[in-house]
N, C-alpha and C. Protein backbone atom coordinates (compact mmCIF):
# COMPACT_ATOMS: atom_id res chain seq x y z
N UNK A 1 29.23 -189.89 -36.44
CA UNK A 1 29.28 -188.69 -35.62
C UNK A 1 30.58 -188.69 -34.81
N UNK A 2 31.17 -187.29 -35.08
CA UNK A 2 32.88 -187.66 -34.26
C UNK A 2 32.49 -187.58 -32.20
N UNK A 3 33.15 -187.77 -31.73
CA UNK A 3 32.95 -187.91 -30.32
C UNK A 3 34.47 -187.97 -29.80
N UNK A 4 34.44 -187.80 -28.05
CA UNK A 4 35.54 -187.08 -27.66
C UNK A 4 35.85 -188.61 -26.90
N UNK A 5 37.23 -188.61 -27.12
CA UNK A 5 37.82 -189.69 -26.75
C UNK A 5 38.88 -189.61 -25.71
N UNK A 6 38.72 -188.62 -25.24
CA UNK A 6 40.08 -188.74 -23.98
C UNK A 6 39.85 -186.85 -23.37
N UNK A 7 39.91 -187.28 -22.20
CA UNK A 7 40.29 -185.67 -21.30
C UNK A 7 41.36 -185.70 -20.79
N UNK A 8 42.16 -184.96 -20.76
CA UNK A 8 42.94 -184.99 -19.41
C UNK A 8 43.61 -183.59 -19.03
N UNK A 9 44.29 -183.31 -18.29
CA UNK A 9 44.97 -181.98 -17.54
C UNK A 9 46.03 -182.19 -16.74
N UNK A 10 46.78 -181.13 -16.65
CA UNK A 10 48.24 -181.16 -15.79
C UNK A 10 47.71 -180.01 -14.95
N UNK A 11 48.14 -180.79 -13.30
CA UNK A 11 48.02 -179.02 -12.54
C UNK A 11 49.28 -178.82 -12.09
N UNK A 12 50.64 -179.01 -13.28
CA UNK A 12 51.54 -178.10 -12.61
C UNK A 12 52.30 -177.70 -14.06
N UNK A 13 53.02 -177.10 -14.60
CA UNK A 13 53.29 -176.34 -15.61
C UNK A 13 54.68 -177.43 -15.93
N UNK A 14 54.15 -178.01 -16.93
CA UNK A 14 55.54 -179.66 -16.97
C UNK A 14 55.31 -180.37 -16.58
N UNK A 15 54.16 -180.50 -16.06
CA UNK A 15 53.83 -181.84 -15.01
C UNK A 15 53.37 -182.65 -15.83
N UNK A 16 52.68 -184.13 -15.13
CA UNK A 16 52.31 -184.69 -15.62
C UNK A 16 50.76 -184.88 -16.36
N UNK A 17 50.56 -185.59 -17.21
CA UNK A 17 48.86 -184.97 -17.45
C UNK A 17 48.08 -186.69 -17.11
N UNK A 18 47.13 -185.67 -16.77
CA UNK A 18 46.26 -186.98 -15.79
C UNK A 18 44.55 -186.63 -16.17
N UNK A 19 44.42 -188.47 -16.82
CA UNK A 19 43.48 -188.42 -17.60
C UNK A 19 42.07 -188.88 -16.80
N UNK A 20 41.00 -188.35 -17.19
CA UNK A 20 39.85 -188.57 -16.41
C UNK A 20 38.67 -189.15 -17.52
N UNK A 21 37.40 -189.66 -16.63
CA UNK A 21 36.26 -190.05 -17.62
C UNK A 21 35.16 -189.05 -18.23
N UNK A 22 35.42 -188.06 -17.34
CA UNK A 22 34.67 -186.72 -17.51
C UNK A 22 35.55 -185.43 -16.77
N UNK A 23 35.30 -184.03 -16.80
CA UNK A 23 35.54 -183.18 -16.40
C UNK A 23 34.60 -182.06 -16.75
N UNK A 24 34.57 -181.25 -15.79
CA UNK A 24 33.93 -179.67 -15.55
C UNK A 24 34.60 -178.51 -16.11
N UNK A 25 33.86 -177.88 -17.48
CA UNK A 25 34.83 -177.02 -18.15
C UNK A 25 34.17 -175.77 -17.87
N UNK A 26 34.83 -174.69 -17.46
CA UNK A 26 34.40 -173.48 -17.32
C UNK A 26 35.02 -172.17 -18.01
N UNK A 27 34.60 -171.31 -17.89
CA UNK A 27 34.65 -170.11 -18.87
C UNK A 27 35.93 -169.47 -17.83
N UNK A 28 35.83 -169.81 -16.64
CA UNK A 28 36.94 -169.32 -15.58
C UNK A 28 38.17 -170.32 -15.70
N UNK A 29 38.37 -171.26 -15.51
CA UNK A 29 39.39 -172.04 -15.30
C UNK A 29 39.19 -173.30 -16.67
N UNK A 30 38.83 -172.97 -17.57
CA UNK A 30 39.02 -174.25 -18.76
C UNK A 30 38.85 -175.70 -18.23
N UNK A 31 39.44 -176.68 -18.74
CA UNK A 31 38.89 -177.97 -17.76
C UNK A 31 39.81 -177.55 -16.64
N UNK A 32 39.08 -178.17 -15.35
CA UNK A 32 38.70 -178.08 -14.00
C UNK A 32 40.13 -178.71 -13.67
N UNK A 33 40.91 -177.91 -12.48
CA UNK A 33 42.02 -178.37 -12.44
C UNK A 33 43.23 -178.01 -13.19
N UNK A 34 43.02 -177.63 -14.78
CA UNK A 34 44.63 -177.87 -15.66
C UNK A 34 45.04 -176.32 -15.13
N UNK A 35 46.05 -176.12 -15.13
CA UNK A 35 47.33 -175.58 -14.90
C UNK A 35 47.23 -173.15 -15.89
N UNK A 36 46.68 -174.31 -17.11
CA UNK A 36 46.58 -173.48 -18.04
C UNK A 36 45.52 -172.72 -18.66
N UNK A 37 43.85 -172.96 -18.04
CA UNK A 37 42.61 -172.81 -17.95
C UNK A 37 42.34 -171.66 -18.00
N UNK A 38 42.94 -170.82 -17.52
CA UNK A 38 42.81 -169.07 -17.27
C UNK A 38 41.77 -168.84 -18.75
N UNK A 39 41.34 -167.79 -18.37
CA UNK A 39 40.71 -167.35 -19.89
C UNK A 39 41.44 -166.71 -21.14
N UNK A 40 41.28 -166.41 -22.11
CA UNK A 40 42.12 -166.70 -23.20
C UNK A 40 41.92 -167.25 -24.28
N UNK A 41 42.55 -166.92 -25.47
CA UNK A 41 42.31 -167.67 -26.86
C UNK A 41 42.54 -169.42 -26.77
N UNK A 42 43.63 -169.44 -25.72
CA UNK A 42 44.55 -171.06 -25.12
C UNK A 42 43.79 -171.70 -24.38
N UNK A 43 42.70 -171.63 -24.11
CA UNK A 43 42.11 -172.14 -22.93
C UNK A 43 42.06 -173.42 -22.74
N UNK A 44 41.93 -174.14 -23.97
CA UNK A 44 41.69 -175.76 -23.88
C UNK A 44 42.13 -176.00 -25.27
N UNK A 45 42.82 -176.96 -24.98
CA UNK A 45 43.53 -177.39 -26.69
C UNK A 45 43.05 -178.82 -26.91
N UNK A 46 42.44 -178.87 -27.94
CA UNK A 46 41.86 -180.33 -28.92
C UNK A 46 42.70 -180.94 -30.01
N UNK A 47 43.06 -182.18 -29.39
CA UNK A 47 43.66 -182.78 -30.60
C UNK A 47 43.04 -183.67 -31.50
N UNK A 48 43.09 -183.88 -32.76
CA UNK A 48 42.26 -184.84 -33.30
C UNK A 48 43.52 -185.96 -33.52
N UNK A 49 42.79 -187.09 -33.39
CA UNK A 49 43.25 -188.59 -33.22
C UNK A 49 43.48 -188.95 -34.57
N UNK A 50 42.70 -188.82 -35.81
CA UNK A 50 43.51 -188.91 -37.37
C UNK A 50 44.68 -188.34 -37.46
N UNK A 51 44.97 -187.09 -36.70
CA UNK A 51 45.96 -185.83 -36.87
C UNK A 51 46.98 -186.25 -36.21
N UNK A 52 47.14 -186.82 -34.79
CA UNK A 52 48.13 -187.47 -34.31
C UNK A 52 48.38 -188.50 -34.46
N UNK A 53 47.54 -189.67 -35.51
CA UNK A 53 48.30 -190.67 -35.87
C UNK A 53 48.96 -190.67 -37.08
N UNK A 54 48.52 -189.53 -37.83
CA UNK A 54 49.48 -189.21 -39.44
C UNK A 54 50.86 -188.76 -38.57
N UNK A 55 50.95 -188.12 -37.80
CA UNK A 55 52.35 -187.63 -37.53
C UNK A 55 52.76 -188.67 -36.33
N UNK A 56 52.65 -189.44 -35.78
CA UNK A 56 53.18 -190.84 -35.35
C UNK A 56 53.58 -191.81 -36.41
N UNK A 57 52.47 -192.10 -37.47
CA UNK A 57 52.64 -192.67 -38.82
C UNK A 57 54.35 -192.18 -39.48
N UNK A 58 54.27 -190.92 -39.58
CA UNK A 58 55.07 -190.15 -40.18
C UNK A 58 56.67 -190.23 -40.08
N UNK A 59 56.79 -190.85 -38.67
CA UNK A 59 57.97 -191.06 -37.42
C UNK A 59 58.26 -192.28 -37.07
N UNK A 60 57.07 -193.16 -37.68
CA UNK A 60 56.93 -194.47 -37.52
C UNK A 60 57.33 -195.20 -35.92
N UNK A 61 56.35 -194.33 -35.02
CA UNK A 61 56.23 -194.74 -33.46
C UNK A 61 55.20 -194.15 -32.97
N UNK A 62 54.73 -195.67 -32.63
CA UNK A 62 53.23 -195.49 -31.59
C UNK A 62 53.12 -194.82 -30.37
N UNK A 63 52.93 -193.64 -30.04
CA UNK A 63 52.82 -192.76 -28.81
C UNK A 63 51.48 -192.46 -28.18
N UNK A 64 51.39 -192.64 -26.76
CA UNK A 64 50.36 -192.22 -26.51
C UNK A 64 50.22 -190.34 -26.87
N UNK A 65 48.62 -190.17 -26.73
CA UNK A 65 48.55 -189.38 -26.90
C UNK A 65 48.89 -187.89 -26.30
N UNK A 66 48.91 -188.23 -24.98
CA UNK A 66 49.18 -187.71 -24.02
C UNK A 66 51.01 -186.95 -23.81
N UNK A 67 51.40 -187.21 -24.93
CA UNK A 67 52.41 -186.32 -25.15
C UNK A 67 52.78 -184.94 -25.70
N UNK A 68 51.42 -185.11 -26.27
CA UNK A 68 50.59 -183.94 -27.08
C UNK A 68 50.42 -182.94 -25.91
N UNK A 69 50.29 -183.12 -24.80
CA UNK A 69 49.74 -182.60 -23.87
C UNK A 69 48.36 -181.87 -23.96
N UNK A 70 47.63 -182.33 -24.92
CA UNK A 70 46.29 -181.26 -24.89
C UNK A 70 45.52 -181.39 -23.76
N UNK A 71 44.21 -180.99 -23.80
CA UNK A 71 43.17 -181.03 -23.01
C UNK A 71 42.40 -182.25 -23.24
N UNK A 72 42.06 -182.51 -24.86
CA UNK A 72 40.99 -183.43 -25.52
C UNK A 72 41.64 -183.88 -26.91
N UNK A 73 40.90 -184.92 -26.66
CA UNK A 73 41.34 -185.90 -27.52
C UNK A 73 39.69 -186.29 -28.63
N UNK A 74 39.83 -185.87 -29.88
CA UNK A 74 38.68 -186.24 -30.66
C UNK A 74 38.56 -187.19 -31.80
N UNK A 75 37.79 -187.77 -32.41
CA UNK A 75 38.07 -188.80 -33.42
C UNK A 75 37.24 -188.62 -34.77
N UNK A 76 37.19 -188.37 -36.03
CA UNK A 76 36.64 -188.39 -37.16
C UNK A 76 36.56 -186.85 -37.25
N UNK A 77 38.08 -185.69 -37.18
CA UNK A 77 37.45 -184.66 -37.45
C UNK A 77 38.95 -184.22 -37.80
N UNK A 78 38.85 -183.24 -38.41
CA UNK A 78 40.77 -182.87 -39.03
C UNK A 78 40.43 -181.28 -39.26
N UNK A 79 41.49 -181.04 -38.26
CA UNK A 79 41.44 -179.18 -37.94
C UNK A 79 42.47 -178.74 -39.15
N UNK A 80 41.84 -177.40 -39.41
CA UNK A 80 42.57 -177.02 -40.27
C UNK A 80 42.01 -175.33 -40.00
N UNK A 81 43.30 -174.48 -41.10
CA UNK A 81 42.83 -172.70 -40.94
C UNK A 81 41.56 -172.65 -41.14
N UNK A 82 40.95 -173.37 -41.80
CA UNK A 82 39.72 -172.90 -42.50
C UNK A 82 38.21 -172.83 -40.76
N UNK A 83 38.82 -173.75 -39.87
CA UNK A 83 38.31 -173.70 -38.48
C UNK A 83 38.37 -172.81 -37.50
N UNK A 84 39.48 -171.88 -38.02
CA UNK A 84 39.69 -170.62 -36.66
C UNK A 84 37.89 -169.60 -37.06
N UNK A 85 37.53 -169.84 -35.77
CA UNK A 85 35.99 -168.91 -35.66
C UNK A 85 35.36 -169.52 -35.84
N UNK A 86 35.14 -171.31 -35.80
CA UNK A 86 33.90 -172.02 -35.82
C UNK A 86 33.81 -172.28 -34.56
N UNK A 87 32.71 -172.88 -34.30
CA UNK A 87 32.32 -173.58 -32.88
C UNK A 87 32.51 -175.38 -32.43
N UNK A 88 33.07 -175.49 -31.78
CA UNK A 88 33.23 -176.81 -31.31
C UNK A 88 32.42 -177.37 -30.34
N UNK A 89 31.22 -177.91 -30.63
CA UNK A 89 30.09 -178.55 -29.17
C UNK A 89 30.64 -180.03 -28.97
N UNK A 90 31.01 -180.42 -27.71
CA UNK A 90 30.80 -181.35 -27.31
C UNK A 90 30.39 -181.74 -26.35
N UNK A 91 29.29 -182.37 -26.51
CA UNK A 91 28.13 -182.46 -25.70
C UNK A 91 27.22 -181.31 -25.45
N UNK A 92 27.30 -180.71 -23.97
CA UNK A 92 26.40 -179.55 -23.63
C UNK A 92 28.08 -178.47 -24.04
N UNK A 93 28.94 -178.41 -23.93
CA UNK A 93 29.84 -177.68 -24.12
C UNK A 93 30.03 -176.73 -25.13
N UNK A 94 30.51 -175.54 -25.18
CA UNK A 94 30.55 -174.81 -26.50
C UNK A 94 31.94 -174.56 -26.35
N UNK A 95 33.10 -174.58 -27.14
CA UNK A 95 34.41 -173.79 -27.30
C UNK A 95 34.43 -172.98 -28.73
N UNK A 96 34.85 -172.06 -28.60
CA UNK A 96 35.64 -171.21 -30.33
C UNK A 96 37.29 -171.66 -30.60
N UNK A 97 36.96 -172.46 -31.76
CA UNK A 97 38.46 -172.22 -31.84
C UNK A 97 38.81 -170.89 -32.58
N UNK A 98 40.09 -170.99 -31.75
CA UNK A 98 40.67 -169.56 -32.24
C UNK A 98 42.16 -169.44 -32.74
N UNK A 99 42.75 -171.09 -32.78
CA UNK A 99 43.49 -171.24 -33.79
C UNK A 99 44.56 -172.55 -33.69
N UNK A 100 45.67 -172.43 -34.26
CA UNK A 100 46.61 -173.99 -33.75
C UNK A 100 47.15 -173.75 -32.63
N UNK A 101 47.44 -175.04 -32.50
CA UNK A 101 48.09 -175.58 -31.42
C UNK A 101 49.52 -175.78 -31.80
N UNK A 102 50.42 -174.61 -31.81
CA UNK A 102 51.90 -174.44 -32.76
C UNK A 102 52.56 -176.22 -31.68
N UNK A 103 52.92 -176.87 -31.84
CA UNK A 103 54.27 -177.76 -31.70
C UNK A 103 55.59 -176.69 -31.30
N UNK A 104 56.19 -177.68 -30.09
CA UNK A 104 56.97 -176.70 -29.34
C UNK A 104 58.51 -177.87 -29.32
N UNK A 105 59.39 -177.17 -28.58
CA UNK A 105 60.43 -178.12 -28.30
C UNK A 105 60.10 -179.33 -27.09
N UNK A 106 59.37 -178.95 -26.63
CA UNK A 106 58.78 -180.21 -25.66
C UNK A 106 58.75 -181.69 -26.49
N UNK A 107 57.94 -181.57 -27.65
CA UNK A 107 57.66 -182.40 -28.42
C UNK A 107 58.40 -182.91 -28.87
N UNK A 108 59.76 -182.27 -29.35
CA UNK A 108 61.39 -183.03 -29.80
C UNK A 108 62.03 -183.87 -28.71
N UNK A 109 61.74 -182.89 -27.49
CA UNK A 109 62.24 -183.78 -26.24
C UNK A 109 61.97 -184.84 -26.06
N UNK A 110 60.44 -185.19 -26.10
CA UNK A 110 59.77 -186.31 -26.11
C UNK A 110 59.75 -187.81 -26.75
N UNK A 111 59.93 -186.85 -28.15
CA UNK A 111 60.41 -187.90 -29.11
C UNK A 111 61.32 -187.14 -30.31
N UNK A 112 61.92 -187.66 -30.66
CA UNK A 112 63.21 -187.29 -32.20
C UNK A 112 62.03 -187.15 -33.37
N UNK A 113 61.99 -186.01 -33.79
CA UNK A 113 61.22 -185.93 -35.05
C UNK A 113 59.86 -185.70 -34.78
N UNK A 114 59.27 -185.99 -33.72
CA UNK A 114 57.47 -185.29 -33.26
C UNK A 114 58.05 -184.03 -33.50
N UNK A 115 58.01 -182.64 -33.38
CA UNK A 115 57.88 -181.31 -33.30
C UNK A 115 57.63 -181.41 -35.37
N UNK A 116 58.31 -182.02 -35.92
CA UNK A 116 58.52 -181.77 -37.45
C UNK A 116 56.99 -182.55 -37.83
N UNK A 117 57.05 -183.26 -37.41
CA UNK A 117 55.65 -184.55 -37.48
C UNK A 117 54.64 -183.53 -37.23
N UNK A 118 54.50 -182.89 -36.22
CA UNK A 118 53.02 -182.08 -35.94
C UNK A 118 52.91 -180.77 -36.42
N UNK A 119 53.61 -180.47 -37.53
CA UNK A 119 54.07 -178.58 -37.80
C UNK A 119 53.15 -178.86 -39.17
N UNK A 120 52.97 -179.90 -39.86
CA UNK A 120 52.42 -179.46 -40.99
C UNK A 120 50.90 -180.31 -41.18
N UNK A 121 49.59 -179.27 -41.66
CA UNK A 121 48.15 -179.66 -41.59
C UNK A 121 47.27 -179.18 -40.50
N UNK A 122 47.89 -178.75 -39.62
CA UNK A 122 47.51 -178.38 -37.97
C UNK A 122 47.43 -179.91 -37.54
N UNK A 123 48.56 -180.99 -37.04
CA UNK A 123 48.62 -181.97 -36.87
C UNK A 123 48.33 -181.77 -35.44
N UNK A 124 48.67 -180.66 -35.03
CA UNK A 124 49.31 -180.08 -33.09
C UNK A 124 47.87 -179.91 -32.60
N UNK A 125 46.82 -179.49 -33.03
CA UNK A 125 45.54 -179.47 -32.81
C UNK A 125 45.12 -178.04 -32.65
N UNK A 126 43.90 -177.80 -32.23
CA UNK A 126 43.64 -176.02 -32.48
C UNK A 126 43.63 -175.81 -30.68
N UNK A 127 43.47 -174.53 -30.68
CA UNK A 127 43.46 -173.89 -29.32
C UNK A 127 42.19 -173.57 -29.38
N UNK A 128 41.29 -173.22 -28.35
CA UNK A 128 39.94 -172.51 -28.21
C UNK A 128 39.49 -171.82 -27.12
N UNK A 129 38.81 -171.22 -26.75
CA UNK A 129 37.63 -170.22 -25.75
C UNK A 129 37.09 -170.73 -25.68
N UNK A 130 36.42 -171.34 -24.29
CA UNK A 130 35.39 -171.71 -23.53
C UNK A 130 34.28 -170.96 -23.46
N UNK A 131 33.17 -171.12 -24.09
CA UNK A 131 31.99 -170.40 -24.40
C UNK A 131 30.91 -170.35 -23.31
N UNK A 132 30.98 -171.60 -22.75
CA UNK A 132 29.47 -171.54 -21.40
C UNK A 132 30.08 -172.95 -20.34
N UNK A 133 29.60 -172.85 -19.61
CA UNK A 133 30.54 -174.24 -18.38
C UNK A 133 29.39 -175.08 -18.75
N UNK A 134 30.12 -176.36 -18.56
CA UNK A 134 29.43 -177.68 -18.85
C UNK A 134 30.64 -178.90 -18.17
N UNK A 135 29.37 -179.79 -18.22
CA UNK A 135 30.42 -181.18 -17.57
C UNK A 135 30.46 -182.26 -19.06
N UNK A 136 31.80 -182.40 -19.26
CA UNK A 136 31.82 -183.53 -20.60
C UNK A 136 32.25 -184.71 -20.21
N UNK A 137 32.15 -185.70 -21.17
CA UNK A 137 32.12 -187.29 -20.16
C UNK A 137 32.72 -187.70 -21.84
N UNK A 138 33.66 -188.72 -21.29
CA UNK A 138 34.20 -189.58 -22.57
C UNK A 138 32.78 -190.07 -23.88
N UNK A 139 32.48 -190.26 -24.76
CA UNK A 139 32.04 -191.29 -25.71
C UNK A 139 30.68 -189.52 -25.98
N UNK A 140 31.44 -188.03 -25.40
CA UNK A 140 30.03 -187.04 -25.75
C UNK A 140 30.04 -186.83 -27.20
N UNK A 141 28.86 -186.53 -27.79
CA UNK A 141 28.68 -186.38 -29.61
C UNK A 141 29.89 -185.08 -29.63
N UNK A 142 30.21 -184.73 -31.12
CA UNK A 142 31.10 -183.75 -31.15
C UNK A 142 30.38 -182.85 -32.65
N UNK A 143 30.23 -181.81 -32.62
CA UNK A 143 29.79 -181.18 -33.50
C UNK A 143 30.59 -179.62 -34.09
N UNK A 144 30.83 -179.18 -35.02
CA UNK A 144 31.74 -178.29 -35.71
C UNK A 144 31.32 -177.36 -36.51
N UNK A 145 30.46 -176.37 -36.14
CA UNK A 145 29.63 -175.42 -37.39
C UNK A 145 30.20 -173.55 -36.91
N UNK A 146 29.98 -173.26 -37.89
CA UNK A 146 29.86 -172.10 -38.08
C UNK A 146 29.04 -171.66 -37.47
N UNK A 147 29.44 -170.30 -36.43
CA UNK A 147 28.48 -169.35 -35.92
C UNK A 147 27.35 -169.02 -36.39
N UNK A 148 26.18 -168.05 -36.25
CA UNK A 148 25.29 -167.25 -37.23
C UNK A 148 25.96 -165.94 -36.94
């Protein structure tokens, strides 16, 4: 069963991102605190951990994850088009993804060759809508289905 392996958030736009054991996600402000939470297709961005180690693999350098800047960090699950309009539960949580997470020049800055590393497979992770507020805690189940 995949499960969520890392939270974290920036509350300033470039800032730094600062990782927690749980956080409070809401339909108003995305996780509690980040910068970028507003409501929106962007609300909270998920990266999967297979997905950022093929494109670390790729570059051949171990990076934390946290350069990614997402929201969440997940393990045993690989986003792809075929995911825009499913549902993402983790834990009591519901998000929609509603699509990738494009790779920006930040990511070149960061490192030489990440932006090229995360452009192909949806390596960058998906974006989503916050569906109902819930509190998520590191090691919550993670589940991926289709609406009715």
């Amino acid at each position: 069963m995949p499960k969520l392996l890392a939270i974290a958030y920036k509350t300033v736009k470039c800032g730094p991102m600062n990782e927690v054991l749980c956080a409070n996600v809401t339909q108003l402000s995305g996780v509690e605190k980040d910068v970028f939470g507003r409501p929106g297709k962007r609300q909270v961005t998920v990266l999967s951990n297979l997905q950022w180690q093929q494109a670390c693999d790729s570059i051949e350098v171990n990076l934390p994850w946290t350069i990614r800047r997402a929201n969440l960090l997940v393990d045993d699950l690989v986003f792809s088009p075929a995911d825009v309009g499913k549902h993402l539960q983790i834990g009591e949580l519901l998000l929609e993804i509603t699509g990738e997470t494009d790779p920006c020049k930040k990511m070149e800055i960061a490192q030489a060759g990440l932006e090229a590393a995360l452009t192909p497979d949806w390596r960058g992770g998906v974006t989503c809508r916050v569906l109902n507020d819930a509190m998520i805690h590191l090691g919550d189940e993670i589940s991926i289905f289709t609406p009715r």
